[in-house]
Protein backbone atom coordinates (compact mmCIF):
# COMPACT_ATOMS: atom_id res chain seq x y z
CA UNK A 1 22.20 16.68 -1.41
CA UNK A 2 18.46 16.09 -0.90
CA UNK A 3 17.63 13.91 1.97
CA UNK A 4 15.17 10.73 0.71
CA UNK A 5 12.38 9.12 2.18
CA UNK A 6 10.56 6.29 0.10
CA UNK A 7 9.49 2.87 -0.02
CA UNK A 8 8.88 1.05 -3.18
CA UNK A 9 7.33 -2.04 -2.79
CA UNK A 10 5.95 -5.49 -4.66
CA UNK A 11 3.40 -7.06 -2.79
CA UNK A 12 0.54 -9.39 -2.95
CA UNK A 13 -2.56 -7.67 -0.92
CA UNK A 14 -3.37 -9.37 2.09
CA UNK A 15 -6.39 -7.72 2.97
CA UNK A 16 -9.00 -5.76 0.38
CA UNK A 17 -8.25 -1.66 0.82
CA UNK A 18 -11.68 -1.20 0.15
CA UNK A 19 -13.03 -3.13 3.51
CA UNK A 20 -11.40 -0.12 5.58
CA UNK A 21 -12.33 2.71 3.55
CA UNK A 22 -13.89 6.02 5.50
CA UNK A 23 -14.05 9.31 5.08
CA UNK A 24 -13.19 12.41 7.82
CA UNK A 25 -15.91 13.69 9.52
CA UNK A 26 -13.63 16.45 9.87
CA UNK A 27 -12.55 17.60 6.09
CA UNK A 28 -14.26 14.57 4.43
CA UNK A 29 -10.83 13.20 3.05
CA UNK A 30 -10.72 9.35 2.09
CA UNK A 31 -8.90 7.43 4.53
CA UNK A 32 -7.77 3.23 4.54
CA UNK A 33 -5.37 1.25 5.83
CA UNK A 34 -4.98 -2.47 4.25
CA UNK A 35 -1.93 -4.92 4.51
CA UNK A 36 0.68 -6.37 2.15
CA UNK A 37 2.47 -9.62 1.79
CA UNK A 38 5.91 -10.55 0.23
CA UNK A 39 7.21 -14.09 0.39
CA UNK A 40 11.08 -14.38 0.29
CA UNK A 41 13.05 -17.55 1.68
CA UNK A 42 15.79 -17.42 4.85
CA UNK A 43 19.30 -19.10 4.48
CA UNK A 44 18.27 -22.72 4.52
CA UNK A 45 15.69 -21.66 1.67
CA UNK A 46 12.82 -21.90 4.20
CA UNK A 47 10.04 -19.61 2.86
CA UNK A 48 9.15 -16.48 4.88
CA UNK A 49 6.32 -13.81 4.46
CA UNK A 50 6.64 -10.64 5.81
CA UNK A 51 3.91 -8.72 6.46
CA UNK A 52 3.43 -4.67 6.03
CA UNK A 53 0.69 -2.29 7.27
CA UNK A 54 0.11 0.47 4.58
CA UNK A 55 -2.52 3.69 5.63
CA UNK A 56 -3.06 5.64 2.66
CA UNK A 57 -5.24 8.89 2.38
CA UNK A 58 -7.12 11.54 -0.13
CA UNK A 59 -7.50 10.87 -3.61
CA UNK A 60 -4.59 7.63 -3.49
CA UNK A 61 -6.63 5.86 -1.15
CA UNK A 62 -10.31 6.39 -2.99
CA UNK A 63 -7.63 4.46 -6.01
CA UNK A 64 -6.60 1.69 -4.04
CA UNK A 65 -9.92 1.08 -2.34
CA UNK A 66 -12.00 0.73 -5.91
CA UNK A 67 -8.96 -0.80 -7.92
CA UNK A 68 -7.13 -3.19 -5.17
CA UNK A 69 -8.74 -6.47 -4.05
CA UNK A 70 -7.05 -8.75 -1.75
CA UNK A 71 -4.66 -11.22 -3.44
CA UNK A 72 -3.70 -9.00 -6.10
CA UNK A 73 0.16 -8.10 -7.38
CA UNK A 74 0.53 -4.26 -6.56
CA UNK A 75 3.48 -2.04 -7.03
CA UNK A 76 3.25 0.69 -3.88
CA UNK A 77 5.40 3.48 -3.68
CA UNK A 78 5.16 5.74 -0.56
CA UNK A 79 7.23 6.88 3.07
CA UNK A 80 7.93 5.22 6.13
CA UNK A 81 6.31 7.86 9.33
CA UNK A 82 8.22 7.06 12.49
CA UNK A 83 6.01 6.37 15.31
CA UNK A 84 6.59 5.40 19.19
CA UNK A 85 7.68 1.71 18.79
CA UNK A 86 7.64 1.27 14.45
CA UNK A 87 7.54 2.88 11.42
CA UNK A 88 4.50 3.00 9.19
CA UNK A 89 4.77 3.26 5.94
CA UNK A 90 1.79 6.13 4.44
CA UNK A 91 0.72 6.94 1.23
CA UNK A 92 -0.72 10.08 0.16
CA UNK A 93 -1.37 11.98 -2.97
CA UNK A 94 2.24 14.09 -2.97
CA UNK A 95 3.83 10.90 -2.33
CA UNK A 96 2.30 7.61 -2.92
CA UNK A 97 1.52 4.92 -6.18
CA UNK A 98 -0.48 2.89 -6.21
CA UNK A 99 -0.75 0.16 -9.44
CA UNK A 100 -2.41 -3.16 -9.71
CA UNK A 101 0.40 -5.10 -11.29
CA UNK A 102 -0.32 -7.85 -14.50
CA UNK A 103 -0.41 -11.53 -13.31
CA UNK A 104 -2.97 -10.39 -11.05
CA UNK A 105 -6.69 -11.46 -10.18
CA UNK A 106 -7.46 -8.17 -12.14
CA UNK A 107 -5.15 -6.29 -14.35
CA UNK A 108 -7.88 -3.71 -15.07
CA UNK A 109 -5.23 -1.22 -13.09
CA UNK A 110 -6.09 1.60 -11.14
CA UNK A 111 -3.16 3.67 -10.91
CA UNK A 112 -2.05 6.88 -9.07
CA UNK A 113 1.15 9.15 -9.16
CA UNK A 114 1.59 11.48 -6.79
């Protein structure tokens, strides 16, 4: 059995992709990092947003960065990267979508399948 490493997520965006978009100076490959919100409610029906820091790079994150604009419904698929303390969850072309949803500010979608 193949081992499995993905995240598929429904989120509003908290912060525009396109704000944090750079390029290498190394190989000139795109490069942002923007966050994501989903609201959900606890036991007593208190609502709750958690809060998730997406990086995404190449080709998926030119997409997000001239398609996604903060407030907008996306649909993100990509993998969680272990680091020291967390996990961060990174999109790239082998292994990231990126859609702007309907019901959103624009549903002129940019859209990427890696």
């Amino acid at each position: 059995m193949e081992l499995l490493n993905k995240v598929q997520l429904i989120a509003r965006l908290g912060s525009s992709p396109k704000d944090n978009l750079k390029y290498s100076e190394r190989n000139g490959e795109a490069m942002t990092y923007f966050s994501v919100a989903i609201n959900r409610h606890d036991s007593k029906g208190n609502p709750i947003t958690d809060w998730f820091n997406i990086s995404a790079y190449g080709k998926i994150a030119e997409i997000a960065a001239n398609f996604g604009q903060k407030g907008q419904l996306v649909y993100i698929e990509a993998r969680l990267q272990p680091t020291n303390n967390s996990c961060s969850i990174i999109m790239n072309y082998q292994t990231g979508v990126f859609r702007v949803l309907p019901n959103s500010k624009n549903t002129n979608a940019g859209e990427q399948n890696g």
